[in-house]
N, C-alpha and C. Protein backbone atom coordinates (compact mmCIF):
# COMPACT_ATOMS: atom_id res chain seq x y z
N UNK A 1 9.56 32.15 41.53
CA UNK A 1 10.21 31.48 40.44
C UNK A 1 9.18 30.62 39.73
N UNK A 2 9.23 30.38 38.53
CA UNK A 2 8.36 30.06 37.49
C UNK A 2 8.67 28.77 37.25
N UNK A 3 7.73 27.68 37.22
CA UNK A 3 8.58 26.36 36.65
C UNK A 3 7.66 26.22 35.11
N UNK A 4 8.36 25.58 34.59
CA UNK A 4 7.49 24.84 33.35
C UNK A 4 7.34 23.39 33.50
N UNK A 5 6.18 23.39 32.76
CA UNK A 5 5.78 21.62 33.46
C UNK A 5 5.67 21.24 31.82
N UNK A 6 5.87 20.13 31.13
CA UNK A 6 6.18 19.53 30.15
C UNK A 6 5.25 18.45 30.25
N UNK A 7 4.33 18.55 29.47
CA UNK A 7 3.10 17.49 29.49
C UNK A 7 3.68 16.27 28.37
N UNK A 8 3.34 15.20 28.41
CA UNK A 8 3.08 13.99 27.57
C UNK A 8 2.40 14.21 27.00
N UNK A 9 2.59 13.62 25.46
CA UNK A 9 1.62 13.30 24.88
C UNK A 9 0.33 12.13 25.67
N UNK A 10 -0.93 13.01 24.88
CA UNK A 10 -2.00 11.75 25.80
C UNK A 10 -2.01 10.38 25.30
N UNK A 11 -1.47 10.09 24.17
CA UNK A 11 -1.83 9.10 23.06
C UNK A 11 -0.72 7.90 22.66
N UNK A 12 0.29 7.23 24.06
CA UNK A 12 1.24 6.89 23.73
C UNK A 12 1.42 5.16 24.01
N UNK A 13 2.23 4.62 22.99
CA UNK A 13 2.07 3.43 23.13
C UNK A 13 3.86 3.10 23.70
N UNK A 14 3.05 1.59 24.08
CA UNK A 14 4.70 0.94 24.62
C UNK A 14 5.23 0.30 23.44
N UNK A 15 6.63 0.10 23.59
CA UNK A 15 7.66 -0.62 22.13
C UNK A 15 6.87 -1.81 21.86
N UNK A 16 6.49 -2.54 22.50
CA UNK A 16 6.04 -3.80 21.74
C UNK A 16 4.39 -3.34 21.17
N UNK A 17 3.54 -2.84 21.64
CA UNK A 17 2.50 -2.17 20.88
C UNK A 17 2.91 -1.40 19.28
N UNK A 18 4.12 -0.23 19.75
CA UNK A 18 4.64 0.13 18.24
C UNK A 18 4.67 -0.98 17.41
N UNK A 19 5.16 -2.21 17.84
CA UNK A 19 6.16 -3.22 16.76
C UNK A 19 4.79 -4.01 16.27
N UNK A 20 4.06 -4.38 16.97
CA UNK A 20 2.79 -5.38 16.42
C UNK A 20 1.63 -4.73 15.83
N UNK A 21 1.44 -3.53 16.44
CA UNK A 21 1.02 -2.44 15.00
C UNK A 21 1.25 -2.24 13.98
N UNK A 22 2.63 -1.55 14.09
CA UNK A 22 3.39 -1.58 12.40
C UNK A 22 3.72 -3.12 11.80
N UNK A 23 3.77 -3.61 12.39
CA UNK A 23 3.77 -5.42 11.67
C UNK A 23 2.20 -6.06 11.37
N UNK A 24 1.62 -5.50 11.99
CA UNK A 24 -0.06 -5.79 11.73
C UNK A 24 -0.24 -5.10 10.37
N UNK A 25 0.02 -4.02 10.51
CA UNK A 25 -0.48 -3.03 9.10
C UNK A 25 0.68 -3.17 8.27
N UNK A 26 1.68 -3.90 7.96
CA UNK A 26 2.80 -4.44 7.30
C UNK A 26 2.14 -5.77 6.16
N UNK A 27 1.53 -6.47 7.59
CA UNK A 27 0.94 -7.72 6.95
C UNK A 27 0.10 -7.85 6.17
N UNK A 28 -1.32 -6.45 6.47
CA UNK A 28 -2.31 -6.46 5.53
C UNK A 28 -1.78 -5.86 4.24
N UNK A 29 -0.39 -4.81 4.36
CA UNK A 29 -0.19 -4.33 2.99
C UNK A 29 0.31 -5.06 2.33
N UNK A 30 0.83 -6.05 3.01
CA UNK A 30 1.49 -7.26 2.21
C UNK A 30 0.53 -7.89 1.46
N UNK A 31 -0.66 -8.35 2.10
CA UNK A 31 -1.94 -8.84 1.91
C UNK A 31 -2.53 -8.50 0.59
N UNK A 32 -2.68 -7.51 0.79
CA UNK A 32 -3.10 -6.45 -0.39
C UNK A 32 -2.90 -6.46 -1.66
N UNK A 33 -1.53 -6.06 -1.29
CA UNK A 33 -0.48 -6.20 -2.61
C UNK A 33 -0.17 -7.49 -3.54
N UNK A 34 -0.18 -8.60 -2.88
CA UNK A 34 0.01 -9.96 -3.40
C UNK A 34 -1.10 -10.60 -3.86
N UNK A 35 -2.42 -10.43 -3.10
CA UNK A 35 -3.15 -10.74 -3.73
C UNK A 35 -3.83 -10.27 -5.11
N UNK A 36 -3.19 -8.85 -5.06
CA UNK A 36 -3.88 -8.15 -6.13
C UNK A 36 -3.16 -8.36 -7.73
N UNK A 37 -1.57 -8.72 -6.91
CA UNK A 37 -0.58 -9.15 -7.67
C UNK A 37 -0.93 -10.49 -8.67
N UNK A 38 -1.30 -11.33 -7.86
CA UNK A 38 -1.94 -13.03 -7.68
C UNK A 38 -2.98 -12.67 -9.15
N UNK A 39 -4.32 -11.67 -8.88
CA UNK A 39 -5.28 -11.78 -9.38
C UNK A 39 -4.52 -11.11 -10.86
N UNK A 40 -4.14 -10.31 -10.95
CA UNK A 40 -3.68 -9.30 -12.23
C UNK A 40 -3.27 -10.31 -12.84
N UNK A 41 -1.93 -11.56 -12.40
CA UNK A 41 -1.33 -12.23 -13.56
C UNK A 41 -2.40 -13.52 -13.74
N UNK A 42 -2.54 -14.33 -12.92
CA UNK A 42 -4.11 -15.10 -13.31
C UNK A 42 -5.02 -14.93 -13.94
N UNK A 43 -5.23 -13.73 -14.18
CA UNK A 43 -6.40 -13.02 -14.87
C UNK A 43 -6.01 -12.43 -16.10
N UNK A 44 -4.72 -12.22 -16.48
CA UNK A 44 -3.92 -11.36 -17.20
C UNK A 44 -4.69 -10.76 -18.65
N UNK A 45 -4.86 -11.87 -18.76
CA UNK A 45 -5.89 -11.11 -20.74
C UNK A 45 -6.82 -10.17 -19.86
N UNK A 46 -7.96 -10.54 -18.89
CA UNK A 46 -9.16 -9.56 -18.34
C UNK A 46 -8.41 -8.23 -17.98
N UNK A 47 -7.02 -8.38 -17.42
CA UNK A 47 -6.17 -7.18 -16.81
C UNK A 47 -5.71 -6.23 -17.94
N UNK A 48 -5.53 -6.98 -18.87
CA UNK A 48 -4.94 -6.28 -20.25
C UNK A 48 -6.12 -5.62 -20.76
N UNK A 49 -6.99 -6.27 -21.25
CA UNK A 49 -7.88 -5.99 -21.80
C UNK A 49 -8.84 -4.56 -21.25
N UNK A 50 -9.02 -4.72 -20.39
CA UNK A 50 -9.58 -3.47 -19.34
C UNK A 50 -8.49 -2.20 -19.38
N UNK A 51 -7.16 -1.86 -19.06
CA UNK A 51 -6.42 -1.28 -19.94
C UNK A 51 -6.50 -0.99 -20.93
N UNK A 52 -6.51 -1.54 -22.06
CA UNK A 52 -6.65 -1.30 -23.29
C UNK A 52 -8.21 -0.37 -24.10
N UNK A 53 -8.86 -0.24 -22.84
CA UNK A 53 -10.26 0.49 -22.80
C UNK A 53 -9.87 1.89 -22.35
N UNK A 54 -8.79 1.69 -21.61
CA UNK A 54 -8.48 3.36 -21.18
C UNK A 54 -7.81 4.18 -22.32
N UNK A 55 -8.36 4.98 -23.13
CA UNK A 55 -7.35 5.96 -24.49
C UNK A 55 -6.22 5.92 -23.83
N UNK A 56 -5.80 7.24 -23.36
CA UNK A 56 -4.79 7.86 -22.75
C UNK A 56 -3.82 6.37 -22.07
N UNK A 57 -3.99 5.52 -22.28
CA UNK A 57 -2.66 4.05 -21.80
C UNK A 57 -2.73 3.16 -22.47
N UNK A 58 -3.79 2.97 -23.37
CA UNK A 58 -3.87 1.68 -24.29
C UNK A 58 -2.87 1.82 -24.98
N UNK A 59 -2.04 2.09 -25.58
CA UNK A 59 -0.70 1.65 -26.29
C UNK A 59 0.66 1.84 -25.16
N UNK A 60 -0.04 1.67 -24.13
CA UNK A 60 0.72 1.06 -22.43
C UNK A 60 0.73 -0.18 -22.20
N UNK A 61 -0.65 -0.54 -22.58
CA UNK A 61 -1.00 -1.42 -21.90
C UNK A 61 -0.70 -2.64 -21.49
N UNK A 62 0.10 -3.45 -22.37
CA UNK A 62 1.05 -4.90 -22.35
C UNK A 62 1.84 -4.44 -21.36
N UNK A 63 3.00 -3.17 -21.43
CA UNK A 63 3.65 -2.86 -20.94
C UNK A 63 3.38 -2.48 -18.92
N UNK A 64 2.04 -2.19 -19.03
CA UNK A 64 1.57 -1.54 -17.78
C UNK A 64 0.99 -3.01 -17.14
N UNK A 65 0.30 -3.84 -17.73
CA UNK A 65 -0.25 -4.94 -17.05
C UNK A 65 0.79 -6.45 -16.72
N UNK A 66 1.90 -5.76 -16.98
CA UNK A 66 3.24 -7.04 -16.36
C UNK A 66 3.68 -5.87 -15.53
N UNK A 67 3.89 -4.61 -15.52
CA UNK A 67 5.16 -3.68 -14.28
C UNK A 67 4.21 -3.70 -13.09
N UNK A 68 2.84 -3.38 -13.47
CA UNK A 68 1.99 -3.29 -12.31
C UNK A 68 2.01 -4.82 -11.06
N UNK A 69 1.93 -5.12 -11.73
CA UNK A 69 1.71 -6.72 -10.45
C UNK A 69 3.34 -7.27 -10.29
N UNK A 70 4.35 -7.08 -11.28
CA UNK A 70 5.84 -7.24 -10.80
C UNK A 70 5.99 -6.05 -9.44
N UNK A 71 5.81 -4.81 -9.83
CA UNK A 71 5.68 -3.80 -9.01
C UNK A 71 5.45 -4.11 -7.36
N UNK A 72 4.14 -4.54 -7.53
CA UNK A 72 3.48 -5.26 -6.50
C UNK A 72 4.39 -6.21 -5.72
N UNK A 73 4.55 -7.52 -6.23
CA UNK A 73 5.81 -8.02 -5.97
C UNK A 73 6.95 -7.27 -5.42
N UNK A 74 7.43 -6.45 -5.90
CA UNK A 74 8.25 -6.34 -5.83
C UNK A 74 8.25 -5.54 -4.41
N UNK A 75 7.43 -5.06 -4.24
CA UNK A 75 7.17 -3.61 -3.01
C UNK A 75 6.91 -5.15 -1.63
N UNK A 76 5.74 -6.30 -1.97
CA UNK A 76 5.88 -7.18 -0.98
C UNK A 76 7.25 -7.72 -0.27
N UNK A 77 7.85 -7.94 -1.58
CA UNK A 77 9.25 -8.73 -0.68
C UNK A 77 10.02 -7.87 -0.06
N UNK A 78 10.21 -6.37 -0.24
CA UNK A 78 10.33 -5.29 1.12
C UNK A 78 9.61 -5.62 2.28
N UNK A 79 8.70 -5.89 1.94
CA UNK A 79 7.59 -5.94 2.84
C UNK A 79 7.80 -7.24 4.15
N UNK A 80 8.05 -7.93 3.31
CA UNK A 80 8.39 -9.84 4.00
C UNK A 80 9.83 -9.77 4.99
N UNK A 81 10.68 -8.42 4.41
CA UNK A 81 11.80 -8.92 4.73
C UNK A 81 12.00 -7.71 6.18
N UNK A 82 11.74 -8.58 6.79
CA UNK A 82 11.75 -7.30 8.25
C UNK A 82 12.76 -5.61 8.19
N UNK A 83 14.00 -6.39 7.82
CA UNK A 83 15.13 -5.15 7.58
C UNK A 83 14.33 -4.19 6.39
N UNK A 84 13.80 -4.39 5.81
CA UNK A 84 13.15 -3.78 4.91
C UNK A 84 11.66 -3.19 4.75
N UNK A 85 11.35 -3.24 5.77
CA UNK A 85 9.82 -3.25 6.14
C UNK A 85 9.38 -1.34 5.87
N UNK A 86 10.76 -0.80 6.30
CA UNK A 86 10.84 1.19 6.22
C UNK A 86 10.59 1.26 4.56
N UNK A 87 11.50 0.49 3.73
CA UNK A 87 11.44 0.65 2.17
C UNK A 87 10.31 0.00 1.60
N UNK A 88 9.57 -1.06 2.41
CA UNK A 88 8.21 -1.47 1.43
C UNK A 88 7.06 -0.69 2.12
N UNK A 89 7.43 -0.08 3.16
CA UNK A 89 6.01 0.88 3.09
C UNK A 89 5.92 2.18 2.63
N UNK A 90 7.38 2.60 1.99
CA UNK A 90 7.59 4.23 1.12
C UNK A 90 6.75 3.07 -0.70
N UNK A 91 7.45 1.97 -0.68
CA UNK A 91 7.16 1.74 -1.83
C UNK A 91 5.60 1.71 -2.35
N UNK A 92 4.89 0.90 -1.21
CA UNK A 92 3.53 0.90 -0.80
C UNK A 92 2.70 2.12 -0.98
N UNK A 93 3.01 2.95 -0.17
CA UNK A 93 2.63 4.51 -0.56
C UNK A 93 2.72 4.70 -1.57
N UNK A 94 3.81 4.87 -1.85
CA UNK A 94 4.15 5.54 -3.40
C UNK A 94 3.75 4.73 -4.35
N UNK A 95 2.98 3.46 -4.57
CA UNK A 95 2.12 2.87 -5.86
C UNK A 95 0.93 3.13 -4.97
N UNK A 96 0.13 3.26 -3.70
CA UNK A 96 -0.61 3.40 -3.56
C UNK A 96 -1.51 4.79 -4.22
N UNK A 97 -0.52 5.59 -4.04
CA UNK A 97 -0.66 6.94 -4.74
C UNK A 97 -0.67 7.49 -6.02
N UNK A 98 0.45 5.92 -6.85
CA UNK A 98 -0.35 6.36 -8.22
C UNK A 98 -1.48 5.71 -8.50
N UNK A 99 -1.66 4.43 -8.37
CA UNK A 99 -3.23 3.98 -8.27
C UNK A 99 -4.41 5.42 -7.91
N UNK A 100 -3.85 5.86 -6.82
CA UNK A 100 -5.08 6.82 -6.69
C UNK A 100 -5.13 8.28 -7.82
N UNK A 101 -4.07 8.45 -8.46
CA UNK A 101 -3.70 9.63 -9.07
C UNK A 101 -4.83 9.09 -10.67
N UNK A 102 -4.47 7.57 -10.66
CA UNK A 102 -5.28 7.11 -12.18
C UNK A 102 -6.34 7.06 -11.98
N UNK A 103 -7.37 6.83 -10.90
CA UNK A 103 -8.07 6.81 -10.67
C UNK A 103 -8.79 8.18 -10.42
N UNK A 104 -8.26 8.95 -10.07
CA UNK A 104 -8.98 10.60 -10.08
C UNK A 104 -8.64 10.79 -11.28
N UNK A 105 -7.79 10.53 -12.05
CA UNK A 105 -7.49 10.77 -13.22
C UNK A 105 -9.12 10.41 -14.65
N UNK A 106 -9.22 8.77 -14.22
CA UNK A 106 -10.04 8.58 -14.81
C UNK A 106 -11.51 9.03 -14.49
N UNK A 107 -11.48 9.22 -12.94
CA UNK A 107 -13.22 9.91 -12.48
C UNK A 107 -12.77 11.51 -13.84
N UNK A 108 -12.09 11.83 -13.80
CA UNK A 108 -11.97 13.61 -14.84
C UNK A 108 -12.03 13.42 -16.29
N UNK A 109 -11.57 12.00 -16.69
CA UNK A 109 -11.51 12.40 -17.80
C UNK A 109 -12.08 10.74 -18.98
N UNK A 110 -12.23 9.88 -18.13
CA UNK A 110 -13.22 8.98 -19.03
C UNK A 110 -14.48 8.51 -18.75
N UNK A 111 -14.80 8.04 -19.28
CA UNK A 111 -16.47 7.79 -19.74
C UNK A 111 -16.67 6.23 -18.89
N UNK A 112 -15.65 5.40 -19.19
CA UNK A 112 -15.89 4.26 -18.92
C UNK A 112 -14.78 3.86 -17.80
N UNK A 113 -15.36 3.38 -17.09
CA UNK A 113 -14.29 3.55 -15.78
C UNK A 113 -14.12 1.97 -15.79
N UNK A 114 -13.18 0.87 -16.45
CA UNK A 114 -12.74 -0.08 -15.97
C UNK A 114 -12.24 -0.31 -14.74
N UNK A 115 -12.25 -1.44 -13.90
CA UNK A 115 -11.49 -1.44 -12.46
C UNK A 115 -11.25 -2.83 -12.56
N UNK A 116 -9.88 -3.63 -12.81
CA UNK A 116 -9.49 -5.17 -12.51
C UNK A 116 -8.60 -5.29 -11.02
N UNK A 117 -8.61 -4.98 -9.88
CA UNK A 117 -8.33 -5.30 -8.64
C UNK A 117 -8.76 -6.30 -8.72
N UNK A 118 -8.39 -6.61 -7.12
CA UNK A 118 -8.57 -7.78 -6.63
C UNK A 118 -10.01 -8.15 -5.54
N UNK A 119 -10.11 -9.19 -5.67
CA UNK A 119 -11.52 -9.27 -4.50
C UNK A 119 -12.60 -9.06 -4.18
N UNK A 120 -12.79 -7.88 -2.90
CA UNK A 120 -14.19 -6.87 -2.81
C UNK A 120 -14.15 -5.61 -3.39
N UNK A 121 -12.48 -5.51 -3.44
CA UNK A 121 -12.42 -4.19 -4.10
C UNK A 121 -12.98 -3.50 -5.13
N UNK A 122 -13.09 -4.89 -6.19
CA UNK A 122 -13.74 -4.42 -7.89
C UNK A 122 -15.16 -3.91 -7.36
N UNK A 123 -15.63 -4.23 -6.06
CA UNK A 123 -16.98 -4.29 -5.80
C UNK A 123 -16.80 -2.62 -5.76
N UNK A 124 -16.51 -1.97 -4.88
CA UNK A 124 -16.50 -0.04 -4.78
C UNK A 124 -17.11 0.61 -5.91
N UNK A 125 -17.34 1.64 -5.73
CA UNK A 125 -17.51 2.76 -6.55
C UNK A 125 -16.03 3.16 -6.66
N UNK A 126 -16.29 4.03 -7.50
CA UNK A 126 -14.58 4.78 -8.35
C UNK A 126 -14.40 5.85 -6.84
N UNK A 127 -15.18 6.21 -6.40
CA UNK A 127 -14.88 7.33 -5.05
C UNK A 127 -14.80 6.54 -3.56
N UNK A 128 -15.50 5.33 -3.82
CA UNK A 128 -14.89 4.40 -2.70
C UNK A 128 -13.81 3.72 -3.17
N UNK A 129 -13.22 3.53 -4.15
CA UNK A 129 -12.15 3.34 -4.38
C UNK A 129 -11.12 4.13 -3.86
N UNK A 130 -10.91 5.40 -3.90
CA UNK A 130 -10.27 6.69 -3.87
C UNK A 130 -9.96 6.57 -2.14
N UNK A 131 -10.76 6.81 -1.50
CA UNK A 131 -11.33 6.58 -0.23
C UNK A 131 -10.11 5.01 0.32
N UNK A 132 -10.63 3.69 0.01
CA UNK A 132 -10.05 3.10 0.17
C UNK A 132 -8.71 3.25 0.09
N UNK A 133 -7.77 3.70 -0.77
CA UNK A 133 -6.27 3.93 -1.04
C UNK A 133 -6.03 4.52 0.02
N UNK A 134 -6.37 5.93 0.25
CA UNK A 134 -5.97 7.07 0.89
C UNK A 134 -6.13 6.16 2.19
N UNK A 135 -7.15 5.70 2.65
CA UNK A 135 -7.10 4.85 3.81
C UNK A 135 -5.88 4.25 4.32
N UNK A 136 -5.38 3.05 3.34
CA UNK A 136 -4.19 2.09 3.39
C UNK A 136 -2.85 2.92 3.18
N UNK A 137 -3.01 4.42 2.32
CA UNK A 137 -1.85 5.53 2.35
C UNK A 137 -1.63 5.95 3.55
N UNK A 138 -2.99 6.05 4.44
CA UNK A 138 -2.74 6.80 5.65
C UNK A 138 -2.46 5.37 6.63
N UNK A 139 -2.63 4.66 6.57
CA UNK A 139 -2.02 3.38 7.57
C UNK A 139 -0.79 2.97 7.12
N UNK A 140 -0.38 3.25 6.09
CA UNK A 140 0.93 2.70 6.22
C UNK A 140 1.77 3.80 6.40
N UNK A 141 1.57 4.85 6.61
CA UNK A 141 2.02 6.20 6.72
C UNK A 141 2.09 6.19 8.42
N UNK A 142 1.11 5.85 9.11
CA UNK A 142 0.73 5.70 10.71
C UNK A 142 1.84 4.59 10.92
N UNK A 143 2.58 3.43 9.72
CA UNK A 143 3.35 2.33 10.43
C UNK A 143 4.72 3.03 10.36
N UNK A 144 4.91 3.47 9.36
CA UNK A 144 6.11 4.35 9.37
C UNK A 144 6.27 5.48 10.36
N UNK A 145 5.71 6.12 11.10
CA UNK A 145 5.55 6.83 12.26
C UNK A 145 5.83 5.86 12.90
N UNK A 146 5.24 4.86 13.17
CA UNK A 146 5.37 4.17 14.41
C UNK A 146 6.96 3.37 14.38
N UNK A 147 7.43 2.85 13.19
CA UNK A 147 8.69 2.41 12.75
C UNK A 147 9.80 3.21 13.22
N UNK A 148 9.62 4.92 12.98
CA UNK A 148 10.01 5.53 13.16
C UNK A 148 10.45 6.35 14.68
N UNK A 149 9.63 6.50 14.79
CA UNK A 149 9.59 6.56 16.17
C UNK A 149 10.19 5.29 17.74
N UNK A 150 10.40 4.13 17.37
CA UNK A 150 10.80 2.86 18.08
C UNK A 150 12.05 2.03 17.25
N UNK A 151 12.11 2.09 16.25
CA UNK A 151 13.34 1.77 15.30
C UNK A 151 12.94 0.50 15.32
N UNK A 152 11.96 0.00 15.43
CA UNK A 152 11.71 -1.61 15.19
C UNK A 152 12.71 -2.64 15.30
N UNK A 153 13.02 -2.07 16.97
CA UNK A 153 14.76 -3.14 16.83
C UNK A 153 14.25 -3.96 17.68
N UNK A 154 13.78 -4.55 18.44
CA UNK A 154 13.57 -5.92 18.54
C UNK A 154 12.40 -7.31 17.87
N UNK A 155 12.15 -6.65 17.41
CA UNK A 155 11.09 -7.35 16.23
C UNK A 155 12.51 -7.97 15.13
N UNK A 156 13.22 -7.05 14.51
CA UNK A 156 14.02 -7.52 13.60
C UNK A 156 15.44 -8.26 14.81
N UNK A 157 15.62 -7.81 15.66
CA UNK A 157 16.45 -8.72 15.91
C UNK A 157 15.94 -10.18 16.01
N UNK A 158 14.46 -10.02 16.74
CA UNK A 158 13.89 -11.60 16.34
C UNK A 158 14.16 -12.21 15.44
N UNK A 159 13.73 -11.44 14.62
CA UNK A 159 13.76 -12.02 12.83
C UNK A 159 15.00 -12.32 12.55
N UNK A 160 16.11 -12.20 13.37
CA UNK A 160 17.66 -12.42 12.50
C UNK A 160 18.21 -13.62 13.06
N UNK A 161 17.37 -14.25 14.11
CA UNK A 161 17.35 -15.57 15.03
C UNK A 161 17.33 -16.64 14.37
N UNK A 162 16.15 -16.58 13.24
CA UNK A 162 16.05 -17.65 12.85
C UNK A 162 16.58 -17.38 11.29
């Protein structure tokens, strides 16, 4: 008689490892996002203005340099709010991804590659830029696996304590 033996995965973490992972990489996207948020409206004419260099969005541009950093905002306070942590990292992704879509967009098709981020970031090249996103796409993609996989229920029941 034949048995089958059912291996484990080699690569497995315990519930509280899931939860301070995906809350670790929660925090930096939070990080991310707000600060970049922070710099866009502080900076706002430099943010506009750099826009307004791109053809293809300059008669966007007022319009694109207030949704972008509200956006931002808006994807953080998913982010802040534990019950919500599954919806600010689809949201996260999904502006992470158009950021990267404008950005391959502009390596194809302009001359002058403006970049107003935040921080070290402005520092990159347009392909370490690219690089960078897909990075923070694929970590917050790894928190949602991990979210997913553990249901992040005692982390948020914490959170409903206080």
């Amino acid at each position: 008689m034949a048995s089958t033996i059912i291996s484990k995965d080699k690569f497995q973490f315990t519930d509280t490892i899931r939860e301070h992972l995906a809350f670790g990489i929660v925090l930096t996207c939070l990080f991310l996002f707000l600060t970049s948020a922070y710099t866009k409206i502080e900076e706002h004419d430099r943010f506009m203005n750099g826009l307004l260099k791109v053809a293809f969005i300059s008669h966007y541009a007022w319009l694109i340099s207030w949704t972008v950093p509200v956006a931002e905002i808006v994807v953080s306070l998913f982010l802040i709010i534990p019950k919500t942590h599954k919806w600010g990292l689809y949201g996260f992704i999904g502006l992470m991804m158009v950021f990267t879509i404008y950005i391959g967009s502009m390596l194809l098709w302009s001359e002058k590659l403006p970049c107003h981020c935040n921080l070290l970031i402005e520092k990159l090249s347009w392909g370490e830029h690219v690089v960078f996103n897909l990075a923070f796409v694929g970590l917050a993609a790894f928190a949602l696996w991990l979210i997913k996989n553990n249901q992040y229920k005692s982390l948020i029941k914490q959170n409903d304590k206080y």
